[in-house]
C-alpha atoms as a PDB file:
ATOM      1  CA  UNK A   1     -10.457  35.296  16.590  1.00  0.00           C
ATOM      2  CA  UNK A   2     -10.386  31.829  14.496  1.00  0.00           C
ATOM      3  CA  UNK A   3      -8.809  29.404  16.709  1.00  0.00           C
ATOM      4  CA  UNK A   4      -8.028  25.938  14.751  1.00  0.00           C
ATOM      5  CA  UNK A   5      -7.375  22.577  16.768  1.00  0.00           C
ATOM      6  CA  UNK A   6      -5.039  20.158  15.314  1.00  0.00           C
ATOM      7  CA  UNK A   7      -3.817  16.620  16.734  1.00  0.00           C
ATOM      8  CA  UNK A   8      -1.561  13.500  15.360  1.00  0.00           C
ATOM      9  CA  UNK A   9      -0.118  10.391  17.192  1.00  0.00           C
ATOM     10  CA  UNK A  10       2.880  12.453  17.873  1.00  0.00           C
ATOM     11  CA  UNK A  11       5.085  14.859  16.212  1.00  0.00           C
ATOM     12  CA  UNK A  12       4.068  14.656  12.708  1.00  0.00           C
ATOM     13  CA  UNK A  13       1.130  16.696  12.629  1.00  0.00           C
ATOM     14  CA  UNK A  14       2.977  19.882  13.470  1.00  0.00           C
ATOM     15  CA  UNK A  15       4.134  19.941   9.815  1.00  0.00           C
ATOM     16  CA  UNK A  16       0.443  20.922   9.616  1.00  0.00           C
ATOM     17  CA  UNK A  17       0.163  23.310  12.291  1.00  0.00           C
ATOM     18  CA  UNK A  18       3.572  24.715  10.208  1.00  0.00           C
ATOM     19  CA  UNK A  19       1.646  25.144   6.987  1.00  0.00           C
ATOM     20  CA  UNK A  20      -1.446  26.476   8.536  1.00  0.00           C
ATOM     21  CA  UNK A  21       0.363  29.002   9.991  1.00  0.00           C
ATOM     22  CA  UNK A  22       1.960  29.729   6.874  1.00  0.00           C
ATOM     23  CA  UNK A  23      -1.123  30.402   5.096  1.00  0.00           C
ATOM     24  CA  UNK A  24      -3.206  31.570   7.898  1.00  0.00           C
ATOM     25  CA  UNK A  25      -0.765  33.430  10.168  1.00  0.00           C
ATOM     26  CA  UNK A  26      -3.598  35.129  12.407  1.00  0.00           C
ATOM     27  CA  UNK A  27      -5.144  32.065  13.292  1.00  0.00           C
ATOM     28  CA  UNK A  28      -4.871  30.798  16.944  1.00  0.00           C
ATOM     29  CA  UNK A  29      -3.277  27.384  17.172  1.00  0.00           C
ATOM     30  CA  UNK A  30      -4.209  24.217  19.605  1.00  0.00           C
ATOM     31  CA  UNK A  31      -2.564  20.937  18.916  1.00  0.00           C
ATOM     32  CA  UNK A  32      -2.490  17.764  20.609  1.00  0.00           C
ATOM     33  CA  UNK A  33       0.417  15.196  19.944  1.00  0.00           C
ATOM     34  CA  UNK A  34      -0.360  11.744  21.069  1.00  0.00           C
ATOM     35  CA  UNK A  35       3.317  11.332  21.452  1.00  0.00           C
ATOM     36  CA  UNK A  36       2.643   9.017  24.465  1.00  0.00           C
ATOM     37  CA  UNK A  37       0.329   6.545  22.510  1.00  0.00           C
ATOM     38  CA  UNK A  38       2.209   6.565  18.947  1.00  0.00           C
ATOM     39  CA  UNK A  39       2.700   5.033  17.077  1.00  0.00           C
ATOM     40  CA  UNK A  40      -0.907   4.798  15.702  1.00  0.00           C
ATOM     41  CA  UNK A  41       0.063   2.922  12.555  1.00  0.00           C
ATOM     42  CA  UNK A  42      -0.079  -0.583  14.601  1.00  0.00           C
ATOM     43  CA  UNK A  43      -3.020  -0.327  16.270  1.00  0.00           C
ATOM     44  CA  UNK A  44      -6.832  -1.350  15.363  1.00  0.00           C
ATOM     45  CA  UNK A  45      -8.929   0.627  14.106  1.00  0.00           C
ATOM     46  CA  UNK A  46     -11.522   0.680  17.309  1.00  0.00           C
ATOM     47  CA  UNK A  47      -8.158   2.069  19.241  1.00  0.00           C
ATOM     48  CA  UNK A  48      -7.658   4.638  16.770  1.00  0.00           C
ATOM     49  CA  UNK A  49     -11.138   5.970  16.834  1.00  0.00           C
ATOM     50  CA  UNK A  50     -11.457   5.683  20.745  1.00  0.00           C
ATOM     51  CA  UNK A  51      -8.220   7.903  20.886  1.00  0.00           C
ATOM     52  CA  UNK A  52      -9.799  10.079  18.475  1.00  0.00           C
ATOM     53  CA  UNK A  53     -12.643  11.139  20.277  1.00  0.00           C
ATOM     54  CA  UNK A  54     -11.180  11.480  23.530  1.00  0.00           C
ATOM     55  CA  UNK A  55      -8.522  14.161  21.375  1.00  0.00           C
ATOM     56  CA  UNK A  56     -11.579  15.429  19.724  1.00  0.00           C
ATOM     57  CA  UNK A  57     -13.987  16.005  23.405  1.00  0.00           C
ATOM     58  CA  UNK A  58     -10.211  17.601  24.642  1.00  0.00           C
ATOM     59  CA  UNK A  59     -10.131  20.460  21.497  1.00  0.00           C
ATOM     60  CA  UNK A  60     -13.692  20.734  22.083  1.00  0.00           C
ATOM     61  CA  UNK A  61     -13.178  22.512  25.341  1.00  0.00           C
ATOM     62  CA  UNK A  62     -10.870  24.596  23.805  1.00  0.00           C
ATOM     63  CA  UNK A  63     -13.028  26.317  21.856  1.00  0.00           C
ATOM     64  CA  UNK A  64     -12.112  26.002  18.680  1.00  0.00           C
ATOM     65  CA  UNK A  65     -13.410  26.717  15.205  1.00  0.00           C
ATOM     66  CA  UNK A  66     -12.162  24.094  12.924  1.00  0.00           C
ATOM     67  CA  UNK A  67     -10.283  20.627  13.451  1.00  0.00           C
ATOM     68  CA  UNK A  68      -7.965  19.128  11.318  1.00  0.00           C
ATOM     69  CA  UNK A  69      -7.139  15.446  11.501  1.00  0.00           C
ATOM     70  CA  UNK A  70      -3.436  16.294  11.191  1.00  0.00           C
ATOM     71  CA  UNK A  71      -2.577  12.236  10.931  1.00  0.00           C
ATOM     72  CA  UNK A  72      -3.490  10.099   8.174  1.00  0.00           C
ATOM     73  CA  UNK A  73      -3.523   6.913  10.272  1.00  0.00           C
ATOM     74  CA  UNK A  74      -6.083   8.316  12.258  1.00  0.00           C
ATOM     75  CA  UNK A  75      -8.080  10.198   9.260  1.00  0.00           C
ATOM     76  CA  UNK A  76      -8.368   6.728   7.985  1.00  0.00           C
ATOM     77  CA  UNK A  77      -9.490   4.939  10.704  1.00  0.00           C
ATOM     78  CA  UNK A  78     -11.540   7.915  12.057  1.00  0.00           C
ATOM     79  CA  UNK A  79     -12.639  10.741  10.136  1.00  0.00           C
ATOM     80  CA  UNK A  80     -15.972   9.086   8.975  1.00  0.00           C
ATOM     81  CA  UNK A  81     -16.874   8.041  12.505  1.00  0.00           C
ATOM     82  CA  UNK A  82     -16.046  11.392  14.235  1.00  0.00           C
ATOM     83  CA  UNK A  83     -16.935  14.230  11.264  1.00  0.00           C
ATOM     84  CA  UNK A  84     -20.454  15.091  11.979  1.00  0.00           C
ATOM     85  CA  UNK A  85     -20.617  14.538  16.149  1.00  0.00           C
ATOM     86  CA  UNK A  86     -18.967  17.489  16.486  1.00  0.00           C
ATOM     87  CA  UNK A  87     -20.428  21.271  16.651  1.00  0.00           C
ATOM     88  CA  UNK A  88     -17.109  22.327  14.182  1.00  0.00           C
ATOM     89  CA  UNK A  89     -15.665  21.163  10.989  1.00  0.00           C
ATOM     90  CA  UNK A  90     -13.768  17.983  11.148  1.00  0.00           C
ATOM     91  CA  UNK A  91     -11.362  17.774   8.472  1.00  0.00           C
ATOM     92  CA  UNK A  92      -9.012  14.840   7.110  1.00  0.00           C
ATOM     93  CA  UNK A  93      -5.646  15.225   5.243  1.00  0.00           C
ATOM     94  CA  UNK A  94      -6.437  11.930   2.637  1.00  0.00           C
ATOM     95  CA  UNK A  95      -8.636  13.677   0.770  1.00  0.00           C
ATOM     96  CA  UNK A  96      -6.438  17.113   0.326  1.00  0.00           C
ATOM     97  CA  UNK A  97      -3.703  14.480  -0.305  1.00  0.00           C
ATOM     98  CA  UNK A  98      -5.634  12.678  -3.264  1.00  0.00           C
ATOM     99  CA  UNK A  99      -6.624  16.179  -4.679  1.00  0.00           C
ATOM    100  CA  UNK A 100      -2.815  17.098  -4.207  1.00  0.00           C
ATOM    101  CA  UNK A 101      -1.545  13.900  -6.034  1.00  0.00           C
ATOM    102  CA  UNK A 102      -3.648  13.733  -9.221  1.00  0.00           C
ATOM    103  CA  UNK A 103      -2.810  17.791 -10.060  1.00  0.00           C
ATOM    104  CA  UNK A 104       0.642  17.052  -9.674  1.00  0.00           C
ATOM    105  CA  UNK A 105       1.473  13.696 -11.858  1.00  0.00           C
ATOM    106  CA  UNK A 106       2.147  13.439 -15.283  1.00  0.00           C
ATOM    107  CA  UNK A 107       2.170  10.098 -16.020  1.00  0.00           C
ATOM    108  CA  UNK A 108      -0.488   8.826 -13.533  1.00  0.00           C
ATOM    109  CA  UNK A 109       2.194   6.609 -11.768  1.00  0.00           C
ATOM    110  CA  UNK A 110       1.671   7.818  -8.238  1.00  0.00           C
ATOM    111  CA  UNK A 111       3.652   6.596  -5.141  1.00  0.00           C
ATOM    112  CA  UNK A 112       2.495   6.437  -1.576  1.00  0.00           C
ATOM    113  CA  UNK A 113       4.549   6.124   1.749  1.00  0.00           C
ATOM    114  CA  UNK A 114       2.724   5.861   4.987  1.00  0.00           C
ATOM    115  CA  UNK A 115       2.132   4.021   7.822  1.00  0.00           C
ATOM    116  CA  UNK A 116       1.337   0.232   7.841  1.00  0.00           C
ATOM    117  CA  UNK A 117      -2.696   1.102   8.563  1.00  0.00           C
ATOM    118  CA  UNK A 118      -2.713   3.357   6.112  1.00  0.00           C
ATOM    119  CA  UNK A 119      -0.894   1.451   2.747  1.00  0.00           C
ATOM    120  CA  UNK A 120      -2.943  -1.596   3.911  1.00  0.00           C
ATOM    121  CA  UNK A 121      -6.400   0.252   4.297  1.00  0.00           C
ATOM    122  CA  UNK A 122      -5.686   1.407   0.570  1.00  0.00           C
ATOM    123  CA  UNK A 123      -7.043   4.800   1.172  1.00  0.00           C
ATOM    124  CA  UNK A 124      -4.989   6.642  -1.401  1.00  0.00           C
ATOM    125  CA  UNK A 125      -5.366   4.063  -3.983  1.00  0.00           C
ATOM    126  CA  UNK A 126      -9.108   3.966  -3.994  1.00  0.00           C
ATOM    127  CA  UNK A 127      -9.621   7.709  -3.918  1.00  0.00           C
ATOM    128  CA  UNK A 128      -6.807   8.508  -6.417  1.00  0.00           C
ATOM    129  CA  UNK A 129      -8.420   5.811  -8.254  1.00  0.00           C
ATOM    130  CA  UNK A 130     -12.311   6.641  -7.859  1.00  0.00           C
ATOM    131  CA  UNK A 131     -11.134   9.836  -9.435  1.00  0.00           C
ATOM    132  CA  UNK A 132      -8.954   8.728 -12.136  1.00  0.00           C
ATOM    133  CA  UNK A 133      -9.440   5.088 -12.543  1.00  0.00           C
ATOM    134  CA  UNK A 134      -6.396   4.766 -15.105  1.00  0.00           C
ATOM    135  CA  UNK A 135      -3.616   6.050 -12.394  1.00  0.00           C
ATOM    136  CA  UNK A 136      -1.612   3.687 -10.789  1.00  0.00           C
ATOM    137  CA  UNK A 137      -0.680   3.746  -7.254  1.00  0.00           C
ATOM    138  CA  UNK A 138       2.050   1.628  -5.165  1.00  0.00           C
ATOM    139  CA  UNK A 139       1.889   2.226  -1.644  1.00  0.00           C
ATOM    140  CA  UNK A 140       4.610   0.996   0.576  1.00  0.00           C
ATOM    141  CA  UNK A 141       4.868   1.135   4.558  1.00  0.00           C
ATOM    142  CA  UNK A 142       7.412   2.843   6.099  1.00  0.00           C
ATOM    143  CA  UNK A 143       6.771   2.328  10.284  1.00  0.00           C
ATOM    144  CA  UNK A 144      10.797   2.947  11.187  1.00  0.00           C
ATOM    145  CA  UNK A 145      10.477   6.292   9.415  1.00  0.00           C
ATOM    146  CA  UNK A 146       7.980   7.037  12.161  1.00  0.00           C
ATOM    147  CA  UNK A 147       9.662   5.830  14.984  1.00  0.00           C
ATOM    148  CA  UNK A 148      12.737   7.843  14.404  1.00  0.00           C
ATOM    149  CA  UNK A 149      10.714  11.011  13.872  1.00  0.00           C
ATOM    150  CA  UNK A 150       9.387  10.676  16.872  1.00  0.00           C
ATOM    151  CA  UNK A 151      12.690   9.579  18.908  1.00  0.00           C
ATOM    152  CA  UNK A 152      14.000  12.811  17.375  1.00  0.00           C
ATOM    153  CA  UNK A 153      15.929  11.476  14.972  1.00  0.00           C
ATOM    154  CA  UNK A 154      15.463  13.498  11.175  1.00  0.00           C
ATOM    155  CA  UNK A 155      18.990  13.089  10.065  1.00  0.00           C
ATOM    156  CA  UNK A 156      22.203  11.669  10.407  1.00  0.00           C
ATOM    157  CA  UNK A 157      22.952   7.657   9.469  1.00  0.00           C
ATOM    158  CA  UNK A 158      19.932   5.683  10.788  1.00  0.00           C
ATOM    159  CA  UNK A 159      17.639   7.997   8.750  1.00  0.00           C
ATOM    160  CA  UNK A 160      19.893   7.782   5.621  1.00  0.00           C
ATOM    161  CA  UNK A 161      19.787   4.238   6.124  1.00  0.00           C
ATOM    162  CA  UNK A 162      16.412   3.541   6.867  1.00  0.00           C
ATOM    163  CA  UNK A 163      14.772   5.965   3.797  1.00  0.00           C
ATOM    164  CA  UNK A 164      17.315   4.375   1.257  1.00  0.00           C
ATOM    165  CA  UNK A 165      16.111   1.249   1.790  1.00  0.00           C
ATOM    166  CA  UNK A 166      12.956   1.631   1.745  1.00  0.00           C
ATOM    167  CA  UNK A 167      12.926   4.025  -1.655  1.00  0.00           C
ATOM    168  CA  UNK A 168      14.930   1.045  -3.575  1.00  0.00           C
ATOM    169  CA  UNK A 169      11.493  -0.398  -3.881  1.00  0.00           C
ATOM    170  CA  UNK A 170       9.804   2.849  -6.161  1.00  0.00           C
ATOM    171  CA  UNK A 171      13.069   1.987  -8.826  1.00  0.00           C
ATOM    172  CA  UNK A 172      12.031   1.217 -12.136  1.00  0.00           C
ATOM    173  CA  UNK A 173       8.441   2.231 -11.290  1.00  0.00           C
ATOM    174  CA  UNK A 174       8.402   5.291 -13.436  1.00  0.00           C
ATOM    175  CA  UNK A 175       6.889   7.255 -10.484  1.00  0.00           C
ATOM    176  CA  UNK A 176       6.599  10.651 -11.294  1.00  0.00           C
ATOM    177  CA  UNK A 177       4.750  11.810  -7.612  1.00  0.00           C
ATOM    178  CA  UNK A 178       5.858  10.710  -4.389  1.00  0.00           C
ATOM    179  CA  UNK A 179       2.734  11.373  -1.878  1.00  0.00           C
ATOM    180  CA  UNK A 180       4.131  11.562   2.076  1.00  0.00           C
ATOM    181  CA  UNK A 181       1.510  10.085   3.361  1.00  0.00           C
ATOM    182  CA  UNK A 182       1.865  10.246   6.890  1.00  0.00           C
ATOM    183  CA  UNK A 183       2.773  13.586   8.330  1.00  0.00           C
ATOM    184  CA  UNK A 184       5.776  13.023   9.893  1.00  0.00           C
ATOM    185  CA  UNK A 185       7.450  12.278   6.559  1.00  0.00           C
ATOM    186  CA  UNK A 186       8.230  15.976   5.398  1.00  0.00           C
ATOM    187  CA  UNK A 187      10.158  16.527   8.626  1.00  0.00           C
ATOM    188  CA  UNK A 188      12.526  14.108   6.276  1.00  0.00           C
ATOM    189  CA  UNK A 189      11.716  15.611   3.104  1.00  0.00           C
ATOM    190  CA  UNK A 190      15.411  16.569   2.078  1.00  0.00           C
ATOM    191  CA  UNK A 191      16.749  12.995   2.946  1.00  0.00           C
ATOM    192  CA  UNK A 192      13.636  11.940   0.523  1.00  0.00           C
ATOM    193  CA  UNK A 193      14.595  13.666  -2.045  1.00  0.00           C
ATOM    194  CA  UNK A 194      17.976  12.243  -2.682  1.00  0.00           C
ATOM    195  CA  UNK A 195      17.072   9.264  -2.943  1.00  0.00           C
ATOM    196  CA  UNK A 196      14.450   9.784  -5.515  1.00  0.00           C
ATOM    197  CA  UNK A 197      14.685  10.519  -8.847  1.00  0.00           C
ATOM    198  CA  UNK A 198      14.774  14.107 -10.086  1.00  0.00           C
ATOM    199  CA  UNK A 199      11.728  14.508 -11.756  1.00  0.00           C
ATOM    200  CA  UNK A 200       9.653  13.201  -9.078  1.00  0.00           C
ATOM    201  CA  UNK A 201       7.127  15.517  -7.529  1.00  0.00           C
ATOM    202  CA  UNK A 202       6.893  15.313  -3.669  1.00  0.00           C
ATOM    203  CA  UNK A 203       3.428  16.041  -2.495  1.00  0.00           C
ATOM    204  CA  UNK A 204       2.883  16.751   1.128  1.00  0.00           C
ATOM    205  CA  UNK A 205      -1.218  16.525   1.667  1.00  0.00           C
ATOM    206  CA  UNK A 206      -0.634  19.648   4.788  1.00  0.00           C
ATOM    207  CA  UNK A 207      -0.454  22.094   2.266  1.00  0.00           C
ATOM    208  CA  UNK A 208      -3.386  21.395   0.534  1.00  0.00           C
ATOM    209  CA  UNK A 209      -5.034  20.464   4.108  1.00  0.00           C
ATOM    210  CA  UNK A 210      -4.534  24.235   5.060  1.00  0.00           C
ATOM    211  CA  UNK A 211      -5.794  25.461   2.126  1.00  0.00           C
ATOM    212  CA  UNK A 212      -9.369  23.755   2.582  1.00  0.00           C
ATOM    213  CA  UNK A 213      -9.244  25.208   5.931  1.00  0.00           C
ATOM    214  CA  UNK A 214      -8.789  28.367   4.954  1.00  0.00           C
ATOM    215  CA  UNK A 215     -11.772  27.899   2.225  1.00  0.00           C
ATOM    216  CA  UNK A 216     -13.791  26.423   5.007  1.00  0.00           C
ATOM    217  CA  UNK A 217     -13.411  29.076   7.576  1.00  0.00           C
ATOM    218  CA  UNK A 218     -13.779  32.026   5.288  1.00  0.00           C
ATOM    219  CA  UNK A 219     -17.061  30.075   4.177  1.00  0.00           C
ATOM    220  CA  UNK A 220     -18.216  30.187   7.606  1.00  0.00           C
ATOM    221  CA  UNK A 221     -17.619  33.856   7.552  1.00  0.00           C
ATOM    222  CA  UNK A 222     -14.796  34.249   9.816  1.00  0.00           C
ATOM    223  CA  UNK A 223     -11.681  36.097   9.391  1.00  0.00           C
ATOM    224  CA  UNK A 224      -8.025  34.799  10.758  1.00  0.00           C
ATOM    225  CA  UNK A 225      -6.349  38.078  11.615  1.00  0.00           C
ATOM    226  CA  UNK A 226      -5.948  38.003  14.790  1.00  0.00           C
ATOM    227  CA  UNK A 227      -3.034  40.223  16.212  1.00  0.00           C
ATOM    228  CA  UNK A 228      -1.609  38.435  18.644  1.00  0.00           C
ATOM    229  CA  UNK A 229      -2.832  34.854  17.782  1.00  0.00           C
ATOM    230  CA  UNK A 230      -1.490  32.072  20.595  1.00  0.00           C
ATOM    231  CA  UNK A 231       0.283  28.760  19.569  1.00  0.00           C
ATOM    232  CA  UNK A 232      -0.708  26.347  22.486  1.00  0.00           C
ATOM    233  CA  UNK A 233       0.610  22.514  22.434  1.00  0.00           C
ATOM    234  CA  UNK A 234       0.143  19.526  24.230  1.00  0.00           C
ATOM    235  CA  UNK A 235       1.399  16.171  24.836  1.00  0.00           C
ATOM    236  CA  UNK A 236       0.877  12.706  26.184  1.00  0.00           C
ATOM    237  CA  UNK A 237       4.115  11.977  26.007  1.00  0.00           C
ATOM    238  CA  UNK A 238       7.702  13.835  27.395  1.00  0.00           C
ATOM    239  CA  UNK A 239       6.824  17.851  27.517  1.00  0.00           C
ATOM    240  CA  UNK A 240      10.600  18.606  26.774  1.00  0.00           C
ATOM    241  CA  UNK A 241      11.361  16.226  24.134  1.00  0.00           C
ATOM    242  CA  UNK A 242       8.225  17.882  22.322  1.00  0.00           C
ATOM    243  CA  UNK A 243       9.350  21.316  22.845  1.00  0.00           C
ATOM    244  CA  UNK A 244      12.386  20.283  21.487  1.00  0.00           C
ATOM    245  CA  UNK A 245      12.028  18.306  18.611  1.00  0.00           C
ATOM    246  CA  UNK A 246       8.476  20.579  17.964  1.00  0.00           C
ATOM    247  CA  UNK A 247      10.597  23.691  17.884  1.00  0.00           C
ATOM    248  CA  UNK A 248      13.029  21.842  15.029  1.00  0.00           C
ATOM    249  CA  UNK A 249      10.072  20.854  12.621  1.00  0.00           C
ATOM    250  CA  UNK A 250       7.918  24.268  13.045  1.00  0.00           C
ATOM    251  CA  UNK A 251      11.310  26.835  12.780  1.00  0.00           C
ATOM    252  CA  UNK A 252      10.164  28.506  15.910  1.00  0.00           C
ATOM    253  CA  UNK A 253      10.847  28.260  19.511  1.00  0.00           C
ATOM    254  CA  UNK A 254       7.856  26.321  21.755  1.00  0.00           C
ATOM    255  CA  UNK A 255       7.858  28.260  24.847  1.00  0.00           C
ATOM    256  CA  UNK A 256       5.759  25.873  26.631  1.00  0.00           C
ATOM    257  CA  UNK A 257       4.133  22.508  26.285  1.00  0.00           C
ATOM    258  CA  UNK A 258       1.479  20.757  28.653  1.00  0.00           C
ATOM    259  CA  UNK A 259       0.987  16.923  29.647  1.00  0.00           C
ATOM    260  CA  UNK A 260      -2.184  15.934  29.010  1.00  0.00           C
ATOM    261  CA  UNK A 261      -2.902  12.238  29.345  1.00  0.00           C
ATOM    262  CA  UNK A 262      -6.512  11.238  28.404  1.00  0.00           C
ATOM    263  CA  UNK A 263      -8.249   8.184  28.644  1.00  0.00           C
END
């Protein structure tokens, strides 16, 4: 059985855990949501990679085959620390993300929404830009679209609001890709995409994530077709607002989530 450990700063990640099940539907699931903690977006980086490990030492004990950094706040501040202490894969959704951006634009005018950390530590810029130094990138921070993710909000007139101002700035950009770089953005892709222009390609990094997982683990020689694979989640923060809003953003019911406060 190929169990894969996932964790973000709250709900976000789970649009991983969505497409990983997607592609890999006999692989046993264990996610952490740092709902308690998040936003990670503000803190330093030292925070970031403290929380990190402590996630990392919990999916440890759960035996698990393969991690996926299933936040890019945290795969920026930590995946380089935290990628080779550990007996399993550590993977990061930036890179998949990158990879994901250059196939898709046209016109190498790539936008980049994410969290404050992440637009400031110019993560997609440089490695869109290591590969294909004549793309241009313009990375804005969106922090409120977190923070209503997370209070449960992923429609209705605060989110309309909120993602309509803060598109106005990619006008008269030419974009042609829109990367969601933090992964609670495709919870609001549809809202996104109305306020884009047509021809813009949204990228979301978790589906090329889950693809180099599945690579990964059938390069390690294991095989995710497990029967009766088991979705386990836990939480830092409210158990029933994550079952909840967890059950909304994966299109299943969570029968049962655990508080877990580390640190």
């Amino acid at each position: 059985m190929v169990t894969i450990g996932l964790f973000d700063s709250g709900f976000g990640g789970l649009t991983v855990v969505r497409e990983v099940k997607r592609q890999l539907p006999g692989a046993s699931v264990e996610f952490y949501g740092d709902n308690g903690r998040a936003p990670y977006g503000l803190l330093s980086k030292e925070t970031i990679v403290g929380y990190a490990r402590q996630i990392l030492d919990f999916l440890a004990g759960k035996k698990v085959d393969i991690v996926i950094i299933a936040c890019n706040t945290a795969t920026v501040a930590s995946w380089e620390e935290v990628k080779d202490q550990y007996l399993f894969p550590v993977l990061g959704v930036i890179k998949p993300g990158v990879r994901a951006a250059l196939a898709a634009t046209r016109n190498k005018k790539i936008g980049v929404i994410a969290t404050k950390f992440t637009i400031e530590s110019e993560a997609y810029k440089s490695g869109i830009r290591t590969i294909d130094p004549k793309a241009e990138v313009i990375g804005l921070a969106c922090p409120k679209l977190v923070l209503l993710v997370e209070s449960g909000k992923t429609s209705g007139p605060d989110v309309e609001e909120a993602v309509s101002c803060y598109l106005k700035t990619f006008k008269g950009t030419e974009i042609d890709t829109l990367v969601l770089g933090c992964t609670h953005f495709p919870v609001l892709a549809d809202t996104i995409r109305r306020y884009l222009d047509p021809d813009v390609v949204i990228v979301d990094p978790a589906v090329e994530a889950a693809t180099e997982a599945k690579k990964l683990i059938a390069k390690k020689g294991l095989v995710a077709d497990c029967s009766h694979p088991v979705c386990n989640f836990y939480t830092s923060g409210d158990p029933e607002l994550f079952a909840k809003v967890g059950s909304m953003i994966l299109g299943w019911p969570i029968d049962k989530v655990e508080k877990v406060v580390l640190g």
